[in-house]
PDB file of N, CA and C in Angstrom:
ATOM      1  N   UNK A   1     102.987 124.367 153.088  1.00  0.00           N
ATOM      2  CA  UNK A   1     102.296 123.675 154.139  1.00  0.00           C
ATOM      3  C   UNK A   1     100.834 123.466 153.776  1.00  0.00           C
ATOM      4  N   UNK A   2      99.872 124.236 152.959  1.00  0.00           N
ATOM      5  CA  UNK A   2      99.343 124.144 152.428  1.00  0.00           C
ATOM      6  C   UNK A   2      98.611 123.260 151.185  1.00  0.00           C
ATOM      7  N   UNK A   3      99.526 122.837 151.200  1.00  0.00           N
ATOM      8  CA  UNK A   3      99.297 121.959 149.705  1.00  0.00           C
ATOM      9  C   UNK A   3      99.907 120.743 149.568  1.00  0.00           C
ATOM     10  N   UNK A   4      99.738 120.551 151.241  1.00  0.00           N
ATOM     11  CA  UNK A   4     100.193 119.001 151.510  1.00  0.00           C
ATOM     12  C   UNK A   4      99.424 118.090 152.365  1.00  0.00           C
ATOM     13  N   UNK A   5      99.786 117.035 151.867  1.00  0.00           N
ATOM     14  CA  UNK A   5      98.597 115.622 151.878  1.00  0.00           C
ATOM     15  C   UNK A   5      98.161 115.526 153.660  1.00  0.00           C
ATOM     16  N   UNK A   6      99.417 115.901 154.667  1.00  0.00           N
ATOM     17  CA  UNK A   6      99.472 116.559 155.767  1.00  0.00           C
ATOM     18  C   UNK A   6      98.689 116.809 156.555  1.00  0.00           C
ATOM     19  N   UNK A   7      99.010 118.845 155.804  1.00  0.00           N
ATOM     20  CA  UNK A   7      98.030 119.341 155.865  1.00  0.00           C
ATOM     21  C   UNK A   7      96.321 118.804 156.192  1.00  0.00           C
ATOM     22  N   UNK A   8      95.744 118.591 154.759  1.00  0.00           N
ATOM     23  CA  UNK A   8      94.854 118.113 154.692  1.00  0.00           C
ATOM     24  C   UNK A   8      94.329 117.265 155.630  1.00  0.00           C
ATOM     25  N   UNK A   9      94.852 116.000 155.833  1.00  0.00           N
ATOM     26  CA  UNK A   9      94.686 115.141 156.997  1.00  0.00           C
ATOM     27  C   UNK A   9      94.302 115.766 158.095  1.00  0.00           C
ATOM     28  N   UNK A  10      95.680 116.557 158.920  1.00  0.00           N
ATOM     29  CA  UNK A  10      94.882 116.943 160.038  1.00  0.00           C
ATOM     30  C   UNK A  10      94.058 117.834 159.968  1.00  0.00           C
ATOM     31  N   UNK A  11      93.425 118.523 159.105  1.00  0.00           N
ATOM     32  CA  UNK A  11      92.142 119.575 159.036  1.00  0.00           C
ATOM     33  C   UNK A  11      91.061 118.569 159.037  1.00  0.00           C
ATOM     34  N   UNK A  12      91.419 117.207 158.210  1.00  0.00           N
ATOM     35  CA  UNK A  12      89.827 116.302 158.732  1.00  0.00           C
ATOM     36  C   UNK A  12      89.960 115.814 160.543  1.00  0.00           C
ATOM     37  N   UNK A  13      90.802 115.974 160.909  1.00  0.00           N
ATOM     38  CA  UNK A  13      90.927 115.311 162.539  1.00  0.00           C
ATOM     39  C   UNK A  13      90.392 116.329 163.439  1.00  0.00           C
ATOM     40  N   UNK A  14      90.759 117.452 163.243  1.00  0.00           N
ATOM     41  CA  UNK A  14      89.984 118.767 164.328  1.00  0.00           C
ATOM     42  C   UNK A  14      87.945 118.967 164.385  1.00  0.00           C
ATOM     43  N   UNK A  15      87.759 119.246 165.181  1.00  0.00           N
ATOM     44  CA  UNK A  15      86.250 119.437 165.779  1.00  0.00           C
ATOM     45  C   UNK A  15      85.969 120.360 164.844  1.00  0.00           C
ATOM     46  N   UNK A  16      84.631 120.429 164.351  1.00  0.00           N
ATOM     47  CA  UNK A  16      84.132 121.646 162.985  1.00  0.00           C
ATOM     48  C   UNK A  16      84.267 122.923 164.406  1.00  0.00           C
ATOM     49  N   UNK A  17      84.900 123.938 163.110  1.00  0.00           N
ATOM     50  CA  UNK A  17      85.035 125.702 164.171  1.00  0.00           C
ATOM     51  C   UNK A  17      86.380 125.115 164.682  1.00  0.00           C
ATOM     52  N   UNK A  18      87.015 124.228 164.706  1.00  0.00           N
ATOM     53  CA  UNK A  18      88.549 124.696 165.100  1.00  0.00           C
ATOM     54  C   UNK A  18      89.380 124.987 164.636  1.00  0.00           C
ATOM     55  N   UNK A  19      90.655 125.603 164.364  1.00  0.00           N
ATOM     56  CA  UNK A  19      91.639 125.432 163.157  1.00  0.00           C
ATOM     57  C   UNK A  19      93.076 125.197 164.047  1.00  0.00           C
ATOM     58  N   UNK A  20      93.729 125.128 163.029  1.00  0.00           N
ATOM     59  CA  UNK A  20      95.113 124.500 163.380  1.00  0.00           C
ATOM     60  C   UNK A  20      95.965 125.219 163.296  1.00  0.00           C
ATOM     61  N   UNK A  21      96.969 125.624 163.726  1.00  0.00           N
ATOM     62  CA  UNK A  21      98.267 126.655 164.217  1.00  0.00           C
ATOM     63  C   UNK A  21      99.437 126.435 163.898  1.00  0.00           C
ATOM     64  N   UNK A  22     100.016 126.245 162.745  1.00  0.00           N
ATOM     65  CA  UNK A  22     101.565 126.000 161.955  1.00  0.00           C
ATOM     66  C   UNK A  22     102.474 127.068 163.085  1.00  0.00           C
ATOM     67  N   UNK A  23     103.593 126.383 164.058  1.00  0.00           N
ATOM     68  CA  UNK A  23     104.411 126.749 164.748  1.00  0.00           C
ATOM     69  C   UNK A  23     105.822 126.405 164.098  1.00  0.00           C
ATOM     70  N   UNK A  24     106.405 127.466 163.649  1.00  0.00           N
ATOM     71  CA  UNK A  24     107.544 127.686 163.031  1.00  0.00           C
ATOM     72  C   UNK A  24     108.651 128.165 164.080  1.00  0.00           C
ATOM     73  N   UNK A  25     109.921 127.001 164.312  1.00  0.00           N
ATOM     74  CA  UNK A  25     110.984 126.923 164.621  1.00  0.00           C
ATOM     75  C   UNK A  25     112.216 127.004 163.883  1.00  0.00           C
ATOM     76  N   UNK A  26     112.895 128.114 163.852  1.00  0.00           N
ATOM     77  CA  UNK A  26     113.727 128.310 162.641  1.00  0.00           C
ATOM     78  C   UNK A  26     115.533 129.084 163.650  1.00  0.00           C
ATOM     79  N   UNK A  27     116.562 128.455 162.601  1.00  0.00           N
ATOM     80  CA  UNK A  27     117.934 129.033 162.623  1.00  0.00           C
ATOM     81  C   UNK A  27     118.764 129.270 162.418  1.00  0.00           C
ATOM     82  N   UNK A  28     119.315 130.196 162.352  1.00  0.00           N
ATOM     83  CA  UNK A  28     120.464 130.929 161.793  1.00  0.00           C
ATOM     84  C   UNK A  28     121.755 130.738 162.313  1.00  0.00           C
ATOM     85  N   UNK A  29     122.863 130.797 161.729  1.00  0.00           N
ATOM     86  CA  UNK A  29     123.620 131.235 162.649  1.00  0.00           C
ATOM     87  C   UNK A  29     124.650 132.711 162.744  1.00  0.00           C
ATOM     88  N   UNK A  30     124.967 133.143 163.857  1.00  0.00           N
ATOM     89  CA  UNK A  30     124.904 134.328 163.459  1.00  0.00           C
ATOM     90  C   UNK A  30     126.028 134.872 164.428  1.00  0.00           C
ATOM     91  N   UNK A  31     126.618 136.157 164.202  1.00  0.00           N
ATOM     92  CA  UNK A  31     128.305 136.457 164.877  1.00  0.00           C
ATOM     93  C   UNK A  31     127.551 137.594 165.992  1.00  0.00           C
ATOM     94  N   UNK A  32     128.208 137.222 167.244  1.00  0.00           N
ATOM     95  CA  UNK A  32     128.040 138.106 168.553  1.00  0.00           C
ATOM     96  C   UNK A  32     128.558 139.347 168.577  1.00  0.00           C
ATOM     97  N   UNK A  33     129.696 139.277 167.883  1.00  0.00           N
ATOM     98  CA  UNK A  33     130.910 140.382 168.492  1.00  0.00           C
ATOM     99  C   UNK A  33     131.364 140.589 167.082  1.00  0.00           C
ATOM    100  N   UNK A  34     132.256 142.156 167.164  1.00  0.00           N
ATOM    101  CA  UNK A  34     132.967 142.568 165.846  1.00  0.00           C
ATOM    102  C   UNK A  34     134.320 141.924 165.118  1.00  0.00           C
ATOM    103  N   UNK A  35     134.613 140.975 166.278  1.00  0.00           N
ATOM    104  CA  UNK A  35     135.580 140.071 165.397  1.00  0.00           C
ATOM    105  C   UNK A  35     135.264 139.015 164.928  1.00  0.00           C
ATOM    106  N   UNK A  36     134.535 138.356 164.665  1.00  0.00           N
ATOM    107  CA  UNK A  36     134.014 136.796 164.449  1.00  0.00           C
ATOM    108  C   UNK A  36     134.167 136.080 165.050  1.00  0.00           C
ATOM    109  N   UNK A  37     134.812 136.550 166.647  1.00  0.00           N
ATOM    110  CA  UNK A  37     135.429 134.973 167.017  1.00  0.00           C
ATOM    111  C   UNK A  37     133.998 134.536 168.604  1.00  0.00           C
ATOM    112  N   UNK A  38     132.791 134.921 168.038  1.00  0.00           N
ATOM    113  CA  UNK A  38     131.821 134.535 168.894  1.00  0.00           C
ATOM    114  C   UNK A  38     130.454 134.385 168.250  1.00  0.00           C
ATOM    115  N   UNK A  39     130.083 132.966 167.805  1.00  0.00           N
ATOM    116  CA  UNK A  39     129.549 132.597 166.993  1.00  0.00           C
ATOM    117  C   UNK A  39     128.073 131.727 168.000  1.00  0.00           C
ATOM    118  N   UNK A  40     126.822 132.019 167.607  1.00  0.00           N
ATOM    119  CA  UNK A  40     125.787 131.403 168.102  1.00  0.00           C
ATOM    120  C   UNK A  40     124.320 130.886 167.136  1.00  0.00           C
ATOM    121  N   UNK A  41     123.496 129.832 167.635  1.00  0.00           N
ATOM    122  CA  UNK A  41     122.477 129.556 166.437  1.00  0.00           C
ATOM    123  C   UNK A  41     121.123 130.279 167.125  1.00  0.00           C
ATOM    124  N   UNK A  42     120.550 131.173 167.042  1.00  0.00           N
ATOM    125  CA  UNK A  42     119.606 131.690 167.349  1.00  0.00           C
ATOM    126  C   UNK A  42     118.352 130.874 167.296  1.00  0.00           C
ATOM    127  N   UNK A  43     117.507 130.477 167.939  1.00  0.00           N
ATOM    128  CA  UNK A  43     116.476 129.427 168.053  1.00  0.00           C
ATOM    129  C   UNK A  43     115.139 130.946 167.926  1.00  0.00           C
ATOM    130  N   UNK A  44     113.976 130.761 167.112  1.00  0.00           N
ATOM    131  CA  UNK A  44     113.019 131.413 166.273  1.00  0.00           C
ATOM    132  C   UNK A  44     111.893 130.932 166.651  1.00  0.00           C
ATOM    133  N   UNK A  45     111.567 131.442 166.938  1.00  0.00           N
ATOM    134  CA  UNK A  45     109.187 130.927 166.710  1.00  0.00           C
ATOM    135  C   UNK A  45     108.788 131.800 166.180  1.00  0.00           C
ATOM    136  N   UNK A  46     107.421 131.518 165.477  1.00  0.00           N
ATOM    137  CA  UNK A  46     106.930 132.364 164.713  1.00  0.00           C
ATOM    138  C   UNK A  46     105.219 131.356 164.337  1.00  0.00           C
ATOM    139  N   UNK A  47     104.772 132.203 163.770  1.00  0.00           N
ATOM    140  CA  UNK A  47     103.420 131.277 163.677  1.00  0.00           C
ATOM    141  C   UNK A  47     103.037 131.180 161.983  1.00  0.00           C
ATOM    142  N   UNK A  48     103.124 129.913 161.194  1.00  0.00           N
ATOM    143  CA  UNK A  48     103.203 129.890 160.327  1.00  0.00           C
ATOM    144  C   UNK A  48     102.358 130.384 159.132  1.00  0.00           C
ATOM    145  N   UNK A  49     100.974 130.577 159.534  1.00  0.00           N
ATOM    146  CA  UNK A  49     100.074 130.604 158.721  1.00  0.00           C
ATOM    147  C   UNK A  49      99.423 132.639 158.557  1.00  0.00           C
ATOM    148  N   UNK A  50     100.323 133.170 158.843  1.00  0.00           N
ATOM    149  CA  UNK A  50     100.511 134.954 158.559  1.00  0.00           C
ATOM    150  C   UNK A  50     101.361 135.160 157.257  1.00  0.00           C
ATOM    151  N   UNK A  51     101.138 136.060 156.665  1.00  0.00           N
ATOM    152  CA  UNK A  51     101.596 136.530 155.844  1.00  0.00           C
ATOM    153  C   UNK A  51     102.815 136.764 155.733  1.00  0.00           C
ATOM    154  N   UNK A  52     103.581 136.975 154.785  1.00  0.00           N
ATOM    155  CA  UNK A  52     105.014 136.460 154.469  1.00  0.00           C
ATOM    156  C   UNK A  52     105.614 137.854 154.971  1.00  0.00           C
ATOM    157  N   UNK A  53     104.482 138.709 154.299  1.00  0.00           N
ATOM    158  CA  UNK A  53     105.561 140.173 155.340  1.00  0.00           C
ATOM    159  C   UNK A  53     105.360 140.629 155.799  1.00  0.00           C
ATOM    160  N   UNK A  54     104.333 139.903 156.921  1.00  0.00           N
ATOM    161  CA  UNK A  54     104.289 140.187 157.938  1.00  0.00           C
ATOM    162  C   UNK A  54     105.606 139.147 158.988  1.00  0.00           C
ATOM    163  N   UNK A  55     105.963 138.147 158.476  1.00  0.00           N
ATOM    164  CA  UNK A  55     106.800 137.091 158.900  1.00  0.00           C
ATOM    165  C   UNK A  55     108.357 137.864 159.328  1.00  0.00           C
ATOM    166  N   UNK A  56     108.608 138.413 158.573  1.00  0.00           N
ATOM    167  CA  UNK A  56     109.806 138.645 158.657  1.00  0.00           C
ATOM    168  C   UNK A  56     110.448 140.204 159.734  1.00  0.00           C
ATOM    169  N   UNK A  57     108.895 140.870 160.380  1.00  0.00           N
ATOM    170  CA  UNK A  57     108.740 141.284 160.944  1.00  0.00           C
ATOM    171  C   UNK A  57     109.348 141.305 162.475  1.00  0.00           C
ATOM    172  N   UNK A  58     109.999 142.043 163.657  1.00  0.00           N
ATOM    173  CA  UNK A  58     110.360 141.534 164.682  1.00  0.00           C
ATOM    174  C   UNK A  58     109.514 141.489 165.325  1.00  0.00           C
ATOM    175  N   UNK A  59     108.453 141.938 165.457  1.00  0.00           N
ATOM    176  CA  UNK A  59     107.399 141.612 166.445  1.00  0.00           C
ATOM    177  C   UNK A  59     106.694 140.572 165.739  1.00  0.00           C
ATOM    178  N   UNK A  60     106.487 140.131 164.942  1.00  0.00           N
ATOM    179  CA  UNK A  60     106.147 138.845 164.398  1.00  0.00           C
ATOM    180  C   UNK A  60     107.048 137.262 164.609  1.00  0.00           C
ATOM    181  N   UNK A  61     107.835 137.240 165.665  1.00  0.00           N
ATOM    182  CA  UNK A  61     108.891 136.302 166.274  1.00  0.00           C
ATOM    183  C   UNK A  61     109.380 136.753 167.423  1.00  0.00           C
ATOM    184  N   UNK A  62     110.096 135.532 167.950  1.00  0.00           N
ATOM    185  CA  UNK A  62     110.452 135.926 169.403  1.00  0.00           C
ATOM    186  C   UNK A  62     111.545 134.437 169.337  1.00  0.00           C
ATOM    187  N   UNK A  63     112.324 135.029 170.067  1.00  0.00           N
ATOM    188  CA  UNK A  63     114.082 134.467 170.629  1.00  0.00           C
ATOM    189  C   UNK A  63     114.064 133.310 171.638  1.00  0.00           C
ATOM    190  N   UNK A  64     113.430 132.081 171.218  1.00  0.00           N
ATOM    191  CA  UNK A  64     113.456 131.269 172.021  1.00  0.00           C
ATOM    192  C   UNK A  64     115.082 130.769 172.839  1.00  0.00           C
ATOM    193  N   UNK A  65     115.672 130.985 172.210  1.00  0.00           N
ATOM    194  CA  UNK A  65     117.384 130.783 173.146  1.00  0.00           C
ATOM    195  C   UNK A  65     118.468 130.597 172.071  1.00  0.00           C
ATOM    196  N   UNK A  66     119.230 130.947 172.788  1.00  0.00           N
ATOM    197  CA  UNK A  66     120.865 130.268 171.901  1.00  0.00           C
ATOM    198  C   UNK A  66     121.622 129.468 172.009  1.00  0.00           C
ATOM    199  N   UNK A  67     122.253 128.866 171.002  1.00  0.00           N
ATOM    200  CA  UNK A  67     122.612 127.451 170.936  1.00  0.00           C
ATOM    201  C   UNK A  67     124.404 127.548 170.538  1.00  0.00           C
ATOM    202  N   UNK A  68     125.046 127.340 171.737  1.00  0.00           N
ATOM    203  CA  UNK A  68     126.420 127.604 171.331  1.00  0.00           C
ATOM    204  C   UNK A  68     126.765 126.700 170.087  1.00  0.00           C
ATOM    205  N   UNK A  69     127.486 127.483 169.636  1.00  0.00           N
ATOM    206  CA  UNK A  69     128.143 126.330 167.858  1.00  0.00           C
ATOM    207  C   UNK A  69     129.685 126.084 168.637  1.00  0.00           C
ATOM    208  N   UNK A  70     130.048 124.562 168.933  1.00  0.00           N
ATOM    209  CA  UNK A  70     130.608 123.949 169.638  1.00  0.00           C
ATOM    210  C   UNK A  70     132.177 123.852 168.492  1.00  0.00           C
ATOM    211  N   UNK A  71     133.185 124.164 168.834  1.00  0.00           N
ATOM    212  CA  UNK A  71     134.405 123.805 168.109  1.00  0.00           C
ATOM    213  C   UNK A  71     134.722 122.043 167.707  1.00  0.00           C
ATOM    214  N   UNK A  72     134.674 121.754 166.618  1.00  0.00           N
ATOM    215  CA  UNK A  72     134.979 120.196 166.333  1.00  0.00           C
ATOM    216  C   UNK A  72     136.241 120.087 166.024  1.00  0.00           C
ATOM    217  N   UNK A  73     137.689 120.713 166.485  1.00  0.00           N
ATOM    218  CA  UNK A  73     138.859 120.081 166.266  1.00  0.00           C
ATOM    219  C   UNK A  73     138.793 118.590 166.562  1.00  0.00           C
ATOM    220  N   UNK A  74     139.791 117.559 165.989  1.00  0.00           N
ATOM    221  CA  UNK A  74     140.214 116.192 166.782  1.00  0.00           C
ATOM    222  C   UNK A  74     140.134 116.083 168.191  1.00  0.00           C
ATOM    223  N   UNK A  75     141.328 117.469 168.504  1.00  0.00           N
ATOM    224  CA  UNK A  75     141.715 117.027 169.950  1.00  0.00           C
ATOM    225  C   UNK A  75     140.502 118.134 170.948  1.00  0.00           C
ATOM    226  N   UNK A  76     139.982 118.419 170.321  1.00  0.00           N
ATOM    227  CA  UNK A  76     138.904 119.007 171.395  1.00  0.00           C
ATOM    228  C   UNK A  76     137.818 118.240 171.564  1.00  0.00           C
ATOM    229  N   UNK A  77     137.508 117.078 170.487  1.00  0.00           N
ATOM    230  CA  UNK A  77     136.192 116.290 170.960  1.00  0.00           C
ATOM    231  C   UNK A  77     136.493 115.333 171.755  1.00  0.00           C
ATOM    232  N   UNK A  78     137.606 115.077 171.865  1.00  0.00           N
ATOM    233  CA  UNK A  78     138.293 114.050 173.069  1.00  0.00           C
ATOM    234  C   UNK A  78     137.683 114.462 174.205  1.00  0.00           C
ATOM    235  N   UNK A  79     137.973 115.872 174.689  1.00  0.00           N
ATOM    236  CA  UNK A  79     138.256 116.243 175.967  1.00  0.00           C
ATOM    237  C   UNK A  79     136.721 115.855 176.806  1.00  0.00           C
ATOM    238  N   UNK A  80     136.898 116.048 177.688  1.00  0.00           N
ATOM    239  CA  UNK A  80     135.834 115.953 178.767  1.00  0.00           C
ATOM    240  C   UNK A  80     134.841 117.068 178.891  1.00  0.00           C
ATOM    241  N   UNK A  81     135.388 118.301 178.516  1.00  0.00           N
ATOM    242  CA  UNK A  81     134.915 119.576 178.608  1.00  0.00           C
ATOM    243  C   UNK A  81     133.909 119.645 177.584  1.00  0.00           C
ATOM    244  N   UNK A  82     134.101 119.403 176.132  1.00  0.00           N
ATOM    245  CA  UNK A  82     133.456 119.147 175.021  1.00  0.00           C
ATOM    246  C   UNK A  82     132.576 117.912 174.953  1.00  0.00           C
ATOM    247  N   UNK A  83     132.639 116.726 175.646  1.00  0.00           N
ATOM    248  CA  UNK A  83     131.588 115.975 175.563  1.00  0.00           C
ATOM    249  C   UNK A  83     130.155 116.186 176.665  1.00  0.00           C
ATOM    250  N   UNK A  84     130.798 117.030 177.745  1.00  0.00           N
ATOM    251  CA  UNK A  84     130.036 117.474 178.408  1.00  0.00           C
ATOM    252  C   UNK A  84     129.022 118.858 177.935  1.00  0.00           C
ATOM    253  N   UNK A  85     129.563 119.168 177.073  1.00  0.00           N
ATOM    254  CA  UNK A  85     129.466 120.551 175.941  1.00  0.00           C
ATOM    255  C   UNK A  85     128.099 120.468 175.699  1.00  0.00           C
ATOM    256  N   UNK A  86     128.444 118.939 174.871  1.00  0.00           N
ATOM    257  CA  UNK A  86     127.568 118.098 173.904  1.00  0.00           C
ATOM    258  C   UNK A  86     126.195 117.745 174.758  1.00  0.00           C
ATOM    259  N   UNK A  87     126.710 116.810 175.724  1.00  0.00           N
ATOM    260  CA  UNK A  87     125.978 116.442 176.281  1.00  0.00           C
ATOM    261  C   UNK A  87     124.573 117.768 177.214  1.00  0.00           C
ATOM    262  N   UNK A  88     125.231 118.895 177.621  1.00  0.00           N
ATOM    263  CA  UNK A  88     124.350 119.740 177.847  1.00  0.00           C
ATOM    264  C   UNK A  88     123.252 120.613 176.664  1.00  0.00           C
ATOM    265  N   UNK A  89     124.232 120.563 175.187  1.00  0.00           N
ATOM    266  CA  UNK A  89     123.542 121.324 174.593  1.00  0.00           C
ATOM    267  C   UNK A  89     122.165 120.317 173.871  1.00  0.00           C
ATOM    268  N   UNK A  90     122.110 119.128 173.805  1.00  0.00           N
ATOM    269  CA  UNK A  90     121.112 118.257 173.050  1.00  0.00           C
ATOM    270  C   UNK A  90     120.436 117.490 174.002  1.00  0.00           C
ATOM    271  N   UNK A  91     120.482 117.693 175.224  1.00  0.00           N
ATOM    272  CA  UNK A  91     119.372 117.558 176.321  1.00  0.00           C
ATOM    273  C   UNK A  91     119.109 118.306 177.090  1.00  0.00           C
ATOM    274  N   UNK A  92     118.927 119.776 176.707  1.00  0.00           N
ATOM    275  CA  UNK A  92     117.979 120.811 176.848  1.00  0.00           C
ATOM    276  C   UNK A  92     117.231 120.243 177.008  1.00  0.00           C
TER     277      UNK A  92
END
């Protein structure tokens, strides 16, 4: 993030004495339960411009929400249940 043309740019756009705040949104996906059969994408913040180990730290992030991972059979994207699925999870 650093060492991009970006970068640079917006550091000439801010007021002298301000700086700028790299907000890191990141996800995984990751198993609920001991059988696999409950699967979710964990939504991440974090602030980009700290140290790397300090990053990986849990108090260095926080759990903005979870994002069900939706089944794509044929006959399940038909249904009504699943487009409504859809439709709730990407207009959050």
């Amino acid at each position: 993030m650093f060492n991009c043309d970006w970068w640079k740019q917006a550091n000439n756009y801010v007021l002298y004495g301000s700086k700028i705040l790299p907000i890191i949104f990141y996800s995984d996906a990751t198993t609920l339960d001991h059988f696999g059969k409950s699967s979710r994408h964990p939504i991440f913040i974090t602030i980009g411009n700290i140290l790397t180990n300090f990053c990986n730290k849990p108090k260095s992030k926080a759990l903005v929400d979870l994002i069900p991972i939706l089944e794509k059979s044929k006959q399940k994207k038909e249904t009504k249940e699943f487009r409504e699925a859809i439709r709730i999870t990407f207009h959050k």
